[in-house]
C-alpha atoms as a PDB file:
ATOM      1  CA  UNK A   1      32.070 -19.713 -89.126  1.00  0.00           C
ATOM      2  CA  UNK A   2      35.816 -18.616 -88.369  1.00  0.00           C
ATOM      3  CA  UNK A   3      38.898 -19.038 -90.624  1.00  0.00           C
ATOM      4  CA  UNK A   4      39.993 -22.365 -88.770  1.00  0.00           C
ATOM      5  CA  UNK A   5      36.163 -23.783 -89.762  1.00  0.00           C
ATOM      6  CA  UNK A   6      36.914 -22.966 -93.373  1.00  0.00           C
ATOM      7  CA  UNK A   7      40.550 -24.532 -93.436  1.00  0.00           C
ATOM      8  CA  UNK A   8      39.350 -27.731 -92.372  1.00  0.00           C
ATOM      9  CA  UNK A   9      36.446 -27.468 -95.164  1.00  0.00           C
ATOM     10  CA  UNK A  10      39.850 -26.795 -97.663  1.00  0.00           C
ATOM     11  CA  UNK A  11      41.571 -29.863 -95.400  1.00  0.00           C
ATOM     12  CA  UNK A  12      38.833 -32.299 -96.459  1.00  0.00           C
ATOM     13  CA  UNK A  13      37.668 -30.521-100.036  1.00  0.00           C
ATOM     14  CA  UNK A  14      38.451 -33.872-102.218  1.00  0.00           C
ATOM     15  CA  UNK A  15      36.666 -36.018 -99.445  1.00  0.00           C
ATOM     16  CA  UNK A  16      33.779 -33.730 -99.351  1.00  0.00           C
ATOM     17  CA  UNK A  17      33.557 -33.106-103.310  1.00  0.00           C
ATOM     18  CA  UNK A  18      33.621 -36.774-103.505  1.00  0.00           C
ATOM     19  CA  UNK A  19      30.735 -37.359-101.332  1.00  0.00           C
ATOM     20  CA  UNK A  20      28.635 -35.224-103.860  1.00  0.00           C
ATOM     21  CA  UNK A  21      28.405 -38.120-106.844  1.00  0.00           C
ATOM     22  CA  UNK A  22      27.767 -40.545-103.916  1.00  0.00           C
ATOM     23  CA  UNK A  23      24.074 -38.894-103.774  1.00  0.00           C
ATOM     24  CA  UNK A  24      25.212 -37.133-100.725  1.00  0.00           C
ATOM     25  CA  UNK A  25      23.209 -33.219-100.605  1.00  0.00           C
ATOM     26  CA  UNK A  26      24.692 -32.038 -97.850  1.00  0.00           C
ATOM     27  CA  UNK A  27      27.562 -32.148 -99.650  1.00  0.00           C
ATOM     28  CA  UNK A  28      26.419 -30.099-102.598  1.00  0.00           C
ATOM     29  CA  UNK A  29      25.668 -27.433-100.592  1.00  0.00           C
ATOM     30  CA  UNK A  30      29.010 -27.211 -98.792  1.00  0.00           C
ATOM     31  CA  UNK A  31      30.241 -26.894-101.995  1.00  0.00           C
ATOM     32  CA  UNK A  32      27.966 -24.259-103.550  1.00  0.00           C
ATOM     33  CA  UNK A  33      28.133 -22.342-100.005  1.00  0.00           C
ATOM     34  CA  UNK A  34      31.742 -22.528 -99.914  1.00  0.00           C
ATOM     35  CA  UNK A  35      31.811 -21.115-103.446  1.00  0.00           C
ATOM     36  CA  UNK A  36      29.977 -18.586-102.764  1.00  0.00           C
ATOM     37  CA  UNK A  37      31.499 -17.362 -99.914  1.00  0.00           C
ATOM     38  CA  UNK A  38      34.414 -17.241-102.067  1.00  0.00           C
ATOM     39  CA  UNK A  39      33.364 -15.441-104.988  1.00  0.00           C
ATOM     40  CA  UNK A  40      32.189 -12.538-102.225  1.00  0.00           C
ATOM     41  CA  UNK A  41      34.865 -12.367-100.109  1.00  0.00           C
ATOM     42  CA  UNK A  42      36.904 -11.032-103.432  1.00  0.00           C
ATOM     43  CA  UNK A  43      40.472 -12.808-102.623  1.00  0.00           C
ATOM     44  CA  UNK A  44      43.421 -11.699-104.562  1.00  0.00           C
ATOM     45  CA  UNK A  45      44.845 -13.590-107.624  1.00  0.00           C
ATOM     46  CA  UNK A  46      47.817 -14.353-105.074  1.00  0.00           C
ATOM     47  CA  UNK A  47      45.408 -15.406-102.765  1.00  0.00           C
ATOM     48  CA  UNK A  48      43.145 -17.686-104.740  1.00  0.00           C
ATOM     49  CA  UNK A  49      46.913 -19.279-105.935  1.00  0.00           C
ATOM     50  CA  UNK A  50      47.750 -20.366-102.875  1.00  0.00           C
ATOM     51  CA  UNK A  51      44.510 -21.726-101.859  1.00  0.00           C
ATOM     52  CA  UNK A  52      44.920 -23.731-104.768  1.00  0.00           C
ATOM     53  CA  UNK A  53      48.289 -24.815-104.540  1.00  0.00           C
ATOM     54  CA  UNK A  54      47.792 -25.944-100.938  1.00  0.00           C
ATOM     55  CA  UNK A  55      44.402 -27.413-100.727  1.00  0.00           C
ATOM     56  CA  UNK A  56      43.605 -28.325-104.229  1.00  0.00           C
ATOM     57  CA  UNK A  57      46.986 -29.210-105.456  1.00  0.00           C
ATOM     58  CA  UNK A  58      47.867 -30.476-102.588  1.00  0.00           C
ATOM     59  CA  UNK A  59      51.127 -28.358-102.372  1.00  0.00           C
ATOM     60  CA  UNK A  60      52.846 -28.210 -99.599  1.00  0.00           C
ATOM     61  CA  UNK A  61      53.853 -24.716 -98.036  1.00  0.00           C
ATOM     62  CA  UNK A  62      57.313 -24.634 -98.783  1.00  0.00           C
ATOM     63  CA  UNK A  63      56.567 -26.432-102.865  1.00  0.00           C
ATOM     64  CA  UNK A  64      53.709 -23.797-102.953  1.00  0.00           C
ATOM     65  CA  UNK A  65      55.991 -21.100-102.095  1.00  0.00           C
ATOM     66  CA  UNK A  66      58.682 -21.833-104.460  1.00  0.00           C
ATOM     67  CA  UNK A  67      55.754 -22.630-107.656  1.00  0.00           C
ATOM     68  CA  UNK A  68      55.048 -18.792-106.466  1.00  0.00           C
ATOM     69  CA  UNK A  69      58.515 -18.041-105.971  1.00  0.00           C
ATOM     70  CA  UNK A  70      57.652 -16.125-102.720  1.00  0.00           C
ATOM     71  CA  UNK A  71      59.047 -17.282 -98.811  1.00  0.00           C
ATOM     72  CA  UNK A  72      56.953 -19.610 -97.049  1.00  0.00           C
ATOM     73  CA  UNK A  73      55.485 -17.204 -94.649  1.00  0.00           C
ATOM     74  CA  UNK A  74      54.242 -15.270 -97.914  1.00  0.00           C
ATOM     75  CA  UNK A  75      52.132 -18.495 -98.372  1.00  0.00           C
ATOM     76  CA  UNK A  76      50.953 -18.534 -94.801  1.00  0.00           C
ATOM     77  CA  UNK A  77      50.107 -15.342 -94.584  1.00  0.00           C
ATOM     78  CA  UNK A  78      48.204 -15.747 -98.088  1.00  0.00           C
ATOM     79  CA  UNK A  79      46.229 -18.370 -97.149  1.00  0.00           C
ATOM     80  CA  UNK A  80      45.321 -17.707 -93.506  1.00  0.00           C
ATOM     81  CA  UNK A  81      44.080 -13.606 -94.956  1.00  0.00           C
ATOM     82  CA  UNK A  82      42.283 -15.756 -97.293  1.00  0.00           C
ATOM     83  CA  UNK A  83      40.539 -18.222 -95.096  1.00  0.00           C
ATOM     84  CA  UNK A  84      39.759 -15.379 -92.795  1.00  0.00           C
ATOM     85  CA  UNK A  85      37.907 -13.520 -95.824  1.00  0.00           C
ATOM     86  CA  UNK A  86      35.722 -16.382 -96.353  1.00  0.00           C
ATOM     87  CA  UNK A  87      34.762 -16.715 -93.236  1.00  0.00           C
ATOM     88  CA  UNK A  88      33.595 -13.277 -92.670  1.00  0.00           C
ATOM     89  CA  UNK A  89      31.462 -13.880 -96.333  1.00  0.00           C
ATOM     90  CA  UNK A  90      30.476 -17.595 -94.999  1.00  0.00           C
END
């Protein structure tokens, strides 16, 4: 899996989470992979905060920036190191 497999995961989290109480397994173990792969890839604090704020907040870059108070490349930068590290642990 690369980083761009793992940010459409994040893209379509609340779809796929949703999926789960609709009986769906395959959906479950997204989610527990996914987890998984993000407990061992061992993100930052600032890392796991923008992951957060963008995919399961549903921030925007440039809101998720200034909740952080850090530029909006910050963010990007955050998040795409982030995505990468799962990927690797995926």
């Amino acid at each position: 899996m690369n980083a761009k497999h793992v940010e459409r995961l994040f893209d379509h989290y609340h779809e796929i989470y949703e999926r789960q109480f609709k009986g769906d397994y395959n959906a479950v173990i997204i989610l527990i992979d996914l987890a998984d792969a993000i407990e061992r890839a061992y993100l930052t604090d600032r890392q796991k905060a923008a992951l957060s704020l963008l995919y399961i907040e549903g921030f925007t870059q440039p809101e998720a920036a200034q909740r952080m108070n850090v530029t909006k490349q910050t963010i990007s930068t955050l998040a795409m190191t982030a995505t990468r590290k799962i990927a690797k642990e995926f």
